[in-house]
N, C-alpha and C. Protein backbone atom coordinates (compact mmCIF):
# COMPACT_ATOMS: atom_id res chain seq x y z
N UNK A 1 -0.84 -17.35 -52.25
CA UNK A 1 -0.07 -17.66 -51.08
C UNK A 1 0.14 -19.18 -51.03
N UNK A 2 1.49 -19.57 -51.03
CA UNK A 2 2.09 -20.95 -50.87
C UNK A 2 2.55 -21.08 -49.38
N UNK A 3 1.83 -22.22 -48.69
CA UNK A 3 2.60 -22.78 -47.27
C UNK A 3 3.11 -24.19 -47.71
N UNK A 4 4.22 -24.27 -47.16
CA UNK A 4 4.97 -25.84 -47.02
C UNK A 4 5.29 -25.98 -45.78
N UNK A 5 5.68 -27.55 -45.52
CA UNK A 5 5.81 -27.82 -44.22
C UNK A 5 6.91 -29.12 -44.43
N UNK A 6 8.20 -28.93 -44.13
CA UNK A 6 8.90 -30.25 -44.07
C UNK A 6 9.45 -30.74 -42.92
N UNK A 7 9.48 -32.10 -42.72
CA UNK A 7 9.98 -32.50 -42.08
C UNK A 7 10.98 -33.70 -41.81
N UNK A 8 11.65 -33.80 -41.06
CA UNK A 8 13.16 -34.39 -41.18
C UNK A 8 13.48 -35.54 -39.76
N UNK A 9 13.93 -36.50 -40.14
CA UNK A 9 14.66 -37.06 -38.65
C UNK A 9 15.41 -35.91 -38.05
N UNK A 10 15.32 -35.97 -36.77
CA UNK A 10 16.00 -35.24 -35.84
C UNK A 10 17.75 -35.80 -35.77
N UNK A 11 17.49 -37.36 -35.87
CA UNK A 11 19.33 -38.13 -35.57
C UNK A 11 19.60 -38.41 -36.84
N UNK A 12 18.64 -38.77 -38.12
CA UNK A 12 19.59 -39.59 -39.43
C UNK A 12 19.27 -38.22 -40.19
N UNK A 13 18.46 -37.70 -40.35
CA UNK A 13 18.07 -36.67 -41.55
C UNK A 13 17.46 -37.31 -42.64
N UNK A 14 16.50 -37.99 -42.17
CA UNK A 14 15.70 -38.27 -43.36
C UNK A 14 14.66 -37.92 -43.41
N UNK A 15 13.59 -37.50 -44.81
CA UNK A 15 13.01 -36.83 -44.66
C UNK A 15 11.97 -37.73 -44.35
N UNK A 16 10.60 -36.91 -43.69
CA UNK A 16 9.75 -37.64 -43.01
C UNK A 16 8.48 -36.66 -43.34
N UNK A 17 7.62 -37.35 -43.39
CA UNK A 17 6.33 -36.53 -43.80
C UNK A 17 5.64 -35.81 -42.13
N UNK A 18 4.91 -35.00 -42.49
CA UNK A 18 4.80 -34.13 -41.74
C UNK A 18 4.03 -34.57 -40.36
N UNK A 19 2.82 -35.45 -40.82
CA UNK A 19 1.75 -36.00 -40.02
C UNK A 19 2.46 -37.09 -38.84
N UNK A 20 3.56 -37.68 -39.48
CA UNK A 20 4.48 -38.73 -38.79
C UNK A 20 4.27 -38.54 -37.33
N UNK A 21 4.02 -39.96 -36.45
CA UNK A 21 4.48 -39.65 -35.40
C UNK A 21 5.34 -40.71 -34.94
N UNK A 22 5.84 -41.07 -33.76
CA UNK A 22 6.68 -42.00 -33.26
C UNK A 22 8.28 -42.11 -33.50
N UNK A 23 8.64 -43.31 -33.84
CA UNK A 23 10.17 -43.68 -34.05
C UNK A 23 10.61 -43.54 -35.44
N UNK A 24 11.61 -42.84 -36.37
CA UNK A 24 12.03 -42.95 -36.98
C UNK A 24 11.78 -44.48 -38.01
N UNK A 25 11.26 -44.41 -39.58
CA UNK A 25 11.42 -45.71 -39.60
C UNK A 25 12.73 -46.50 -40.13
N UNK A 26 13.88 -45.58 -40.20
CA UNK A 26 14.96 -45.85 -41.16
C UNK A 26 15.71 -45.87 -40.20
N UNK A 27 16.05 -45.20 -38.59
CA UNK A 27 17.17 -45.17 -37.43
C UNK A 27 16.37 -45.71 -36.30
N UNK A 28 15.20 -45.80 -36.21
CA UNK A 28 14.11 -46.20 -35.01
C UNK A 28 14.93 -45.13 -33.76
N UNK A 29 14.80 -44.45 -33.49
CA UNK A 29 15.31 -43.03 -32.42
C UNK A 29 13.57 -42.03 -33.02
N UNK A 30 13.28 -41.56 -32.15
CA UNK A 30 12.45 -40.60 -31.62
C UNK A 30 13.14 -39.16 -32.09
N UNK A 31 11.79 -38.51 -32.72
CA UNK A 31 12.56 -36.33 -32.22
C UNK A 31 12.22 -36.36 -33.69
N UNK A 32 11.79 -35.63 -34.60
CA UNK A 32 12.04 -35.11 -35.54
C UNK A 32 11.82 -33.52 -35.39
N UNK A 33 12.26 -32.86 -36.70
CA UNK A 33 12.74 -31.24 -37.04
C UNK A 33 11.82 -30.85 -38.36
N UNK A 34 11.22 -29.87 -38.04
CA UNK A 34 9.97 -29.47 -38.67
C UNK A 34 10.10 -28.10 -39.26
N UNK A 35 10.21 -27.75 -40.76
CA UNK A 35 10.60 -26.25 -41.09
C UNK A 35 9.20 -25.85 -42.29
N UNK A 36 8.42 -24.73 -41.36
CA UNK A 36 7.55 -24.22 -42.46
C UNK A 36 7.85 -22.87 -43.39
N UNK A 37 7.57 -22.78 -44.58
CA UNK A 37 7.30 -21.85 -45.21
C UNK A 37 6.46 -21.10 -45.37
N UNK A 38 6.43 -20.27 -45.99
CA UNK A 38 5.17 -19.24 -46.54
C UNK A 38 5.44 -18.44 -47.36
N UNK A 39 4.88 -18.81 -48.69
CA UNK A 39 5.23 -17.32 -49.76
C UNK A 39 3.97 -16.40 -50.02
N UNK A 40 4.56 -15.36 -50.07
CA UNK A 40 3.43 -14.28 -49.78
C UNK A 40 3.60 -13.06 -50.64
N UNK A 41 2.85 -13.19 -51.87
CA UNK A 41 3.66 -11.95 -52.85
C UNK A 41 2.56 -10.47 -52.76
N UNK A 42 3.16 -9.81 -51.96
CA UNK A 42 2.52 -8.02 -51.47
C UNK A 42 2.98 -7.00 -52.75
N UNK A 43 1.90 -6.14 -53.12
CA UNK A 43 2.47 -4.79 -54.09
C UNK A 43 2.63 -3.99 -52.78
N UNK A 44 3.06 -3.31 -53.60
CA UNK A 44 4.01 -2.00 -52.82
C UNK A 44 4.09 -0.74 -53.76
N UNK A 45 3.47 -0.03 -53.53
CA UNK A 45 3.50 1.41 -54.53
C UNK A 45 4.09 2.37 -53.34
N UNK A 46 5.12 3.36 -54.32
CA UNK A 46 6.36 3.80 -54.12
C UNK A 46 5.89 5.34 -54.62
N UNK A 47 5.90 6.33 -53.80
CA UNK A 47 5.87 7.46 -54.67
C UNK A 47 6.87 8.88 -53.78
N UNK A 48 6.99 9.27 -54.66
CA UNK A 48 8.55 10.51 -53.78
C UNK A 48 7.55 12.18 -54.97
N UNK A 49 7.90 13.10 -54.06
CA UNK A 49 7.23 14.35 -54.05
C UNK A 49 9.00 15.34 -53.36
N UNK A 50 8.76 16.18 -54.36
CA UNK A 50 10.13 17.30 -54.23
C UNK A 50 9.45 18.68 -53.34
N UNK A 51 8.60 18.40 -53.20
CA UNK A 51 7.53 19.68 -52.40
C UNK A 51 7.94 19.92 -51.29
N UNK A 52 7.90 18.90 -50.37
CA UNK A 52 8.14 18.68 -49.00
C UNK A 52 9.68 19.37 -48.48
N UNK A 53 10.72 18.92 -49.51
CA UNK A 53 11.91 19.52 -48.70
C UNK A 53 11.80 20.95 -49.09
N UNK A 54 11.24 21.78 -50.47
CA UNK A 54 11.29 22.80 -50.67
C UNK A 54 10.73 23.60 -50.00
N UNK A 55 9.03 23.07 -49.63
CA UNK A 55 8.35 23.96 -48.08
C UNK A 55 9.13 23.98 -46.89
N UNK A 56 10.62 22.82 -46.88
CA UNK A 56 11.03 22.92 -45.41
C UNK A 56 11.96 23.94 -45.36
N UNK A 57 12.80 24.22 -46.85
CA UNK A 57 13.57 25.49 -46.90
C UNK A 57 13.36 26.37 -47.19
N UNK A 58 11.80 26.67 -47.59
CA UNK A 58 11.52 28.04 -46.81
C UNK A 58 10.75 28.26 -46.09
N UNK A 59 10.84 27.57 -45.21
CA UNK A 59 10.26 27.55 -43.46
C UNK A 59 11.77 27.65 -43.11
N UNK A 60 12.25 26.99 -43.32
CA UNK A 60 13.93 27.30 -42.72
C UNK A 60 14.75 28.83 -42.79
N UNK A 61 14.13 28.89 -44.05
CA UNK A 61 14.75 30.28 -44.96
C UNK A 61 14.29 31.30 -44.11
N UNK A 62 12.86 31.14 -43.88
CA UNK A 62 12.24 32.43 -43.15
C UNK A 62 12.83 32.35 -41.53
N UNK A 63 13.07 31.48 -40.89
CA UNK A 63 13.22 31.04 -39.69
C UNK A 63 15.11 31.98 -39.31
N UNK A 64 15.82 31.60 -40.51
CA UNK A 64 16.79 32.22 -40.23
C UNK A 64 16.84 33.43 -40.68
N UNK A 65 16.22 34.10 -41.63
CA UNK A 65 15.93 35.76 -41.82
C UNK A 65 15.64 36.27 -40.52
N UNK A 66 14.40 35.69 -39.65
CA UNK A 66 13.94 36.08 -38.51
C UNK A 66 15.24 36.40 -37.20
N UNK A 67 16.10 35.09 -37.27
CA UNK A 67 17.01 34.93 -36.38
C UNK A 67 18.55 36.09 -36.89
N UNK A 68 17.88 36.25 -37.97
CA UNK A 68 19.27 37.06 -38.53
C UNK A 68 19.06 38.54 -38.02
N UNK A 69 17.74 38.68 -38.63
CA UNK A 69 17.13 40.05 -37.98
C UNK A 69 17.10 40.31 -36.50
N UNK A 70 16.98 39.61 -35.65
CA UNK A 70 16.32 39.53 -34.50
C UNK A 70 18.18 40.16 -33.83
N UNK A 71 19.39 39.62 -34.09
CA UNK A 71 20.60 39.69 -33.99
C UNK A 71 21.06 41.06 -34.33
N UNK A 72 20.88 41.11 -35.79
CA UNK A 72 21.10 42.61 -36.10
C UNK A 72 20.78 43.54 -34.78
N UNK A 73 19.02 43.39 -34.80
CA UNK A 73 18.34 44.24 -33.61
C UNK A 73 19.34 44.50 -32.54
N UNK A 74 19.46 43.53 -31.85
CA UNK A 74 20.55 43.01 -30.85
C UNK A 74 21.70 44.17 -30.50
N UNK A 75 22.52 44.07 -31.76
CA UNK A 75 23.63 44.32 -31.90
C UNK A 75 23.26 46.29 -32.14
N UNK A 76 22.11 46.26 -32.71
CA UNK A 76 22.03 48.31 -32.59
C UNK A 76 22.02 48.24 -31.30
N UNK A 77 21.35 47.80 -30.31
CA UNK A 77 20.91 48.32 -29.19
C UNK A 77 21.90 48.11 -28.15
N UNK A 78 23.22 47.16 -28.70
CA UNK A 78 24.09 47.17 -27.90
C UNK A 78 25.15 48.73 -28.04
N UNK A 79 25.13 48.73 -29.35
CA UNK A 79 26.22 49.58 -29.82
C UNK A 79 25.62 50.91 -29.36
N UNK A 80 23.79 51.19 -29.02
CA UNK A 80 23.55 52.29 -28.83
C UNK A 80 23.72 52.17 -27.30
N UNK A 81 23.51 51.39 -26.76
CA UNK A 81 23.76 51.86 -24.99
C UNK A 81 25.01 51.79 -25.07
N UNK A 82 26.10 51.21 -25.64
CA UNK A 82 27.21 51.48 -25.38
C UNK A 82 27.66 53.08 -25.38
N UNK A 83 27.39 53.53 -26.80
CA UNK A 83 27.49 55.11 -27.13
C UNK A 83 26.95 55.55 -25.85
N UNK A 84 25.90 55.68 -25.65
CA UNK A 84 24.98 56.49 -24.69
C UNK A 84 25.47 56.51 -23.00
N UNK A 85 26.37 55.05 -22.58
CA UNK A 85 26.90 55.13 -21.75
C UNK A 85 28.28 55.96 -21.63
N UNK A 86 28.92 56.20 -22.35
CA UNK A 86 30.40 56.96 -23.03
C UNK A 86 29.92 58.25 -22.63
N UNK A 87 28.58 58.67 -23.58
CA UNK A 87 28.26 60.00 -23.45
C UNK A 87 27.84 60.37 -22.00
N UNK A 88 26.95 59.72 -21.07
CA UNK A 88 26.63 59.63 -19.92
C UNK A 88 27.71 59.63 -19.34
N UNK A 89 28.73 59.09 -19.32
CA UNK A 89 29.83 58.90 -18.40
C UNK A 89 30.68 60.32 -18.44
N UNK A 90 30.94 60.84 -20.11
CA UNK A 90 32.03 62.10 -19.76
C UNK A 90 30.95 63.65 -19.43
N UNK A 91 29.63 62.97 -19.60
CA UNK A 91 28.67 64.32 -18.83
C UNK A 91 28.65 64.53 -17.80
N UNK A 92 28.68 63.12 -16.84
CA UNK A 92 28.49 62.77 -15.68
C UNK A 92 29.85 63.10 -15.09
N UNK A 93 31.04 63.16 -15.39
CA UNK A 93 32.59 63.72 -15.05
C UNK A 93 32.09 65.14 -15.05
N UNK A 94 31.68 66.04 -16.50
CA UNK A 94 31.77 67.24 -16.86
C UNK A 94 30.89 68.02 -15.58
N UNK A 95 29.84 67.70 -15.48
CA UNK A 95 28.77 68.07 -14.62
C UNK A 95 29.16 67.59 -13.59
N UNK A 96 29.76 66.56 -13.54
CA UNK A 96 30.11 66.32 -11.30
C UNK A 96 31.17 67.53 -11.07
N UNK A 97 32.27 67.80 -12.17
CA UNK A 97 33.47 68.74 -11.87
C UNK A 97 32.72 70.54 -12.00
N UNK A 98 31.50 70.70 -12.75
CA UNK A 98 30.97 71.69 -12.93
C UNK A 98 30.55 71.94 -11.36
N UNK A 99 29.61 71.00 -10.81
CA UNK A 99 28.95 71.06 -9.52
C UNK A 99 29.94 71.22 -8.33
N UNK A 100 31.00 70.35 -8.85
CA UNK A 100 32.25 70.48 -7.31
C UNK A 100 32.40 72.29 -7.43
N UNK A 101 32.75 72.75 -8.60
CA UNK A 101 33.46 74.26 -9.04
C UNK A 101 32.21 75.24 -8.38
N UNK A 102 30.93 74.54 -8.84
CA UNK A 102 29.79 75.78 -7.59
C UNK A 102 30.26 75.75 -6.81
N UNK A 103 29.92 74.34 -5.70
CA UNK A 103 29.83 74.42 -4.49
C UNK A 103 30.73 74.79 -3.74
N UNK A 104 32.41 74.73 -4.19
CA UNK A 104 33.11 75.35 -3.75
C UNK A 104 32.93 76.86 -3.81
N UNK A 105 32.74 77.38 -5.22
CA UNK A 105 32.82 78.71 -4.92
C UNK A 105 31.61 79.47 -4.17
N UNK A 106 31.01 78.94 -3.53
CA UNK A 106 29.84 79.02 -2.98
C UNK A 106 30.03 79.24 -1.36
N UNK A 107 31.21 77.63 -0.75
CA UNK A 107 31.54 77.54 0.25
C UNK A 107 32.12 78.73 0.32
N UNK A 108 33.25 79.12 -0.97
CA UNK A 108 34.21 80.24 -0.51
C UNK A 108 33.69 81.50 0.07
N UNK A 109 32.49 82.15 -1.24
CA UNK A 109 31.64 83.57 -0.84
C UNK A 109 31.45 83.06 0.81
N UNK A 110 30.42 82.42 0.81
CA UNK A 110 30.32 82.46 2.50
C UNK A 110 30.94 82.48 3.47
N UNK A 111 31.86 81.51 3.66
CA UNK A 111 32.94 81.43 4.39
C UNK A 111 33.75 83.10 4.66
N UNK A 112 34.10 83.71 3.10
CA UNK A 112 34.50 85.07 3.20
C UNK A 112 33.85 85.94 4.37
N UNK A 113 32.23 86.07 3.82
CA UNK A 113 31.18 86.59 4.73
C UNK A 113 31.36 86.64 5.42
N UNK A 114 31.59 85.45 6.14
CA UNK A 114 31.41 85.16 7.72
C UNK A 114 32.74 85.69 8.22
N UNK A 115 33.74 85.67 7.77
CA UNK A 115 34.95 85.67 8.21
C UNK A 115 35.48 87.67 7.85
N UNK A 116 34.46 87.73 7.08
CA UNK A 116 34.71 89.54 6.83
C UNK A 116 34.11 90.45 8.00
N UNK A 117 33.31 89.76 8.72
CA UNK A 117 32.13 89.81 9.66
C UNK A 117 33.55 89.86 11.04
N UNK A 118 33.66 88.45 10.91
CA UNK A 118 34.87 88.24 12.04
C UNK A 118 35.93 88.83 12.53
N UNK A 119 36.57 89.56 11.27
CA UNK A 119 37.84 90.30 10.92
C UNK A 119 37.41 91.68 11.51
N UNK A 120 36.22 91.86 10.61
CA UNK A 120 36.02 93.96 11.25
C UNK A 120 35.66 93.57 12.80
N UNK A 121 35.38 92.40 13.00
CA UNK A 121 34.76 92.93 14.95
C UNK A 121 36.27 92.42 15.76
N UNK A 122 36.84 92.25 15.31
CA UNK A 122 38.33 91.83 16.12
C UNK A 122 39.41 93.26 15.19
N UNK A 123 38.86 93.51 14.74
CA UNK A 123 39.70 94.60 14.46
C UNK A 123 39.30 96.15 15.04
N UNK A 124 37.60 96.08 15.30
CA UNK A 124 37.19 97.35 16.18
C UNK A 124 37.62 97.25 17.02
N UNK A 125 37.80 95.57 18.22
CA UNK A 125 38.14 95.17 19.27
C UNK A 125 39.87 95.87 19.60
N UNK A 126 40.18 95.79 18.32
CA UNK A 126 41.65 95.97 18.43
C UNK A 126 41.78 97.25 18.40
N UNK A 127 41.38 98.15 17.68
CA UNK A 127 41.36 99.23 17.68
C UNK A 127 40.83 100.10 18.82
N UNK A 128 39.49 99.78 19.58
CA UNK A 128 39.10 100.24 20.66
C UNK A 128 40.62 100.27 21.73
N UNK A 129 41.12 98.89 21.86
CA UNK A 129 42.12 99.08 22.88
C UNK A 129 43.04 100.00 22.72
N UNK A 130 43.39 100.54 21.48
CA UNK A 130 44.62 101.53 21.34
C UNK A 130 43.94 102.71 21.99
């Protein structure tokens, strides 16, 4: 390791040793400008490894299999509630129009009943008067 130290008039630029103090002896003016160095020679060992990006692509690799799969999944379970709603929906027509077709014919028998009931006693009624 090398340090230097120079120094300079501040107004003429001449050089001036370092320890100097006071007035210039070549301009007599005051101030000088002071520049240190330092050389400093560091090793540096350098080393590169191909491992690292290859463990990262397949950590990556697996990461998007997972995300690929996980999508697929996704996409059955859309396509199956979709189906399943279709089917639900024209059962749910078939069977509401099945249930309307009872209950009507259901209302009808009774209604008959009651009204067959109604008919013979207004018709004895009618008949008594003749």
């Amino acid at each position: 390791m090398t340090n230097e130290v120079k120094c300079w008039c501040q107004h003429c630029g001449q050089e001036l040793e370092s320890s100097h103090t006071g007035n210039c002896p070549y301009c007599g003016k005051s101030g000088k400008r002071c520049e240190a160095t330092a050389t400093v020679a560091i090793g540096v060992k350098v080393s590169a490894s191909a491992e690292g990006p290859k463990t990262f692509f397949v950590w990556f690799n697996k990461k998007v299999g997972l995300t690929t799969g996980f999508i697929l999944i996704d996409i059955a379970f859309l396509l199956l509630s979709t189906v399943a709603g279709y089917v639900a929906g024209i059962l749910g027509q078939f069977l509401g129009a099945l249930a309307g077709f009872a209950i009507g014919l259901v209302i009808i028998i009774v209604y008959n009943l009651c009204l067959k009931k109604k008919v013979e006693t207004t018709k004895r009624k009618v008949m008594a008067r003749l």
